[in-house]
Protein backbone atom coordinates (compact mmCIF):
# COMPACT_ATOMS: atom_id res chain seq x y z
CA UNK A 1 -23.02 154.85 20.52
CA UNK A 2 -22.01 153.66 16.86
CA UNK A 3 -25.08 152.03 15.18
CA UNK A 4 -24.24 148.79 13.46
CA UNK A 5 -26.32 148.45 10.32
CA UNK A 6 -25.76 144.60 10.24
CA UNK A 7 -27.47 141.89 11.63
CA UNK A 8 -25.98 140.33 14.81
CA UNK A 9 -25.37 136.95 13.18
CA UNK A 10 -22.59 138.54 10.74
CA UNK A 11 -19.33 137.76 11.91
CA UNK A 12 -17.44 141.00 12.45
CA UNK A 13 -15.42 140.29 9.49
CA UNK A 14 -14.44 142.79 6.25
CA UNK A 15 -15.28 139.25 4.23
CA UNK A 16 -18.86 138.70 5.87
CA UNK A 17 -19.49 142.45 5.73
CA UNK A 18 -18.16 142.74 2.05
CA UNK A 19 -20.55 139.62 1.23
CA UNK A 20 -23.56 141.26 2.68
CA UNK A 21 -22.80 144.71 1.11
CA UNK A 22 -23.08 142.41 -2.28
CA UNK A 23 -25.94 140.54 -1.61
CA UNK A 24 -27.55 144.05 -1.14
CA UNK A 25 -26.84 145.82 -4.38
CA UNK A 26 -27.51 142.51 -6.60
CA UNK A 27 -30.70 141.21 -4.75
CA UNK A 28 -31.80 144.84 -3.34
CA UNK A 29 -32.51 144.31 -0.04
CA UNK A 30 -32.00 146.69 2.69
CA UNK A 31 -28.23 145.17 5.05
CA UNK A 32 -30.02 144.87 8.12
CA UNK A 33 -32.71 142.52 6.98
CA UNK A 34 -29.99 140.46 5.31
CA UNK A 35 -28.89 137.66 7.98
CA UNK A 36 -25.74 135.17 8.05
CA UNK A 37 -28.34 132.05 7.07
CA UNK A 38 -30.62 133.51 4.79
CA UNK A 39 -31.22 131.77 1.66
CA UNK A 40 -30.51 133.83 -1.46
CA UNK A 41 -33.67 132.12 -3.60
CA UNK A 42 -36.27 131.50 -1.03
CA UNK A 43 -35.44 134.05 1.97
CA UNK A 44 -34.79 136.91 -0.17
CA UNK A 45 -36.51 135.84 -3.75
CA UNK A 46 -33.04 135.69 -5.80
CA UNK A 47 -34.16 133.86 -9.13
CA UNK A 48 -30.73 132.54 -11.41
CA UNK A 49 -30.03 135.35 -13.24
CA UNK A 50 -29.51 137.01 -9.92
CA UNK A 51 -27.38 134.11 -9.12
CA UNK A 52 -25.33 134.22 -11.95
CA UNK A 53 -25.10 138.09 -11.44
CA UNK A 54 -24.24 137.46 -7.85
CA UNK A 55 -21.23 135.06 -8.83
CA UNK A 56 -19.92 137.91 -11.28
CA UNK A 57 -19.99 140.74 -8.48
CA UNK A 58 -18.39 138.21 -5.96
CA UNK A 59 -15.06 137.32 -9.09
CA UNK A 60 -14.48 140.53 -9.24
CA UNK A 61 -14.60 141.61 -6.36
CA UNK A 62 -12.37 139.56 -4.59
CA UNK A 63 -10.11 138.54 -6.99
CA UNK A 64 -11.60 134.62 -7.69
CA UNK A 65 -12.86 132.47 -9.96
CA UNK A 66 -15.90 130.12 -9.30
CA UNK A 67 -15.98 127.47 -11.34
CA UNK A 68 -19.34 126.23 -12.89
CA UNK A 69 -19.61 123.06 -10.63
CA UNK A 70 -19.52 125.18 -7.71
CA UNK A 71 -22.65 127.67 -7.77
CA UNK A 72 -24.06 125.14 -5.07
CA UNK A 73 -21.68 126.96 -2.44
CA UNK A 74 -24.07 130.21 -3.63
CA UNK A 75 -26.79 129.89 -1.62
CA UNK A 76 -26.92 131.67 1.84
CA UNK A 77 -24.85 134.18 3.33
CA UNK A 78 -23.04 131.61 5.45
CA UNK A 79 -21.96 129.71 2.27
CA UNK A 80 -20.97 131.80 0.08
CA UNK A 81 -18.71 133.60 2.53
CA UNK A 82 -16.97 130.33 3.59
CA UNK A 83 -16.15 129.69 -0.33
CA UNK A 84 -14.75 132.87 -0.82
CA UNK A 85 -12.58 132.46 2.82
CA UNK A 86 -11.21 128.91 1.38
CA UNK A 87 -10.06 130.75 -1.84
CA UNK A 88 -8.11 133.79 -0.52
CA UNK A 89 -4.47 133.28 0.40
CA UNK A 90 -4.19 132.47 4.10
CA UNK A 91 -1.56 135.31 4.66
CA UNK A 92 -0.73 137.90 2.39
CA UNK A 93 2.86 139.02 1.39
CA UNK A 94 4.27 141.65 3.61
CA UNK A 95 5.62 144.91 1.26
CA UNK A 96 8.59 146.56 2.68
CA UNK A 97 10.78 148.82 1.72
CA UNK A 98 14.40 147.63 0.15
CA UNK A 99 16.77 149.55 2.73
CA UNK A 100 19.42 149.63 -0.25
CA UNK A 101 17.28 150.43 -2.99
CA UNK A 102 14.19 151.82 -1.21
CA UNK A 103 11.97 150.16 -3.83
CA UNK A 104 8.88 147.93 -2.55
CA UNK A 105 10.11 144.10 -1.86
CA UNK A 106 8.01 140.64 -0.54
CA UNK A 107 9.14 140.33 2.53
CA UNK A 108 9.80 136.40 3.22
């Protein structure tokens, strides 16, 4: 039996999961006490540096940029992984391999 460290209210999602992994290391909580409606400031005692923080770990990590009117959509679990899901492309390119050439090409 495989042991699954998150709470059953995380979608089984690399986005949700990834989310949750970053809540961890920036607010230091433990993953399974960390569910998909917990509030960052009053659930888990976040204070705006942490926020701020938070918002860094989350650019960088997947690629985005939050602008300043939108640290509202920072402040559960729930919300902040439905920003970052409206913000990533919809489908990525497919890579394949040039059969002339061999090099990498976007696949249309």
């Amino acid at each position: 039996m495989v042991y699954d460290i998150f709470d059953s209210s995380i979608p089984d999602d690399k986005v949700a999961r990834d989310v949750v992994r970053a809540v961890s290391k920036i607010y230091g909580c433990d993953i399974p006490d960390i569910d998909f409606y917990c509030n960052f400031s009053d659930d888990i005692g976040g204070d705006e540096l942490d926020k701020v923080e938070f918002m860094e770990y989350i650019e960088a990590e997947f690629g985005i940029e939050i602008e300043p009117d939108e640290e509202g959509e920072f402040a559960t679990v729930e919300t902040t992984f439905k920003y970052i899901q409206s913000k990533l492309p919809e489908e990525l390119p497919v890579v394949a391999a040039d059969t002339v050439s061999g090099k990498p090409s976007v696949a249309a």
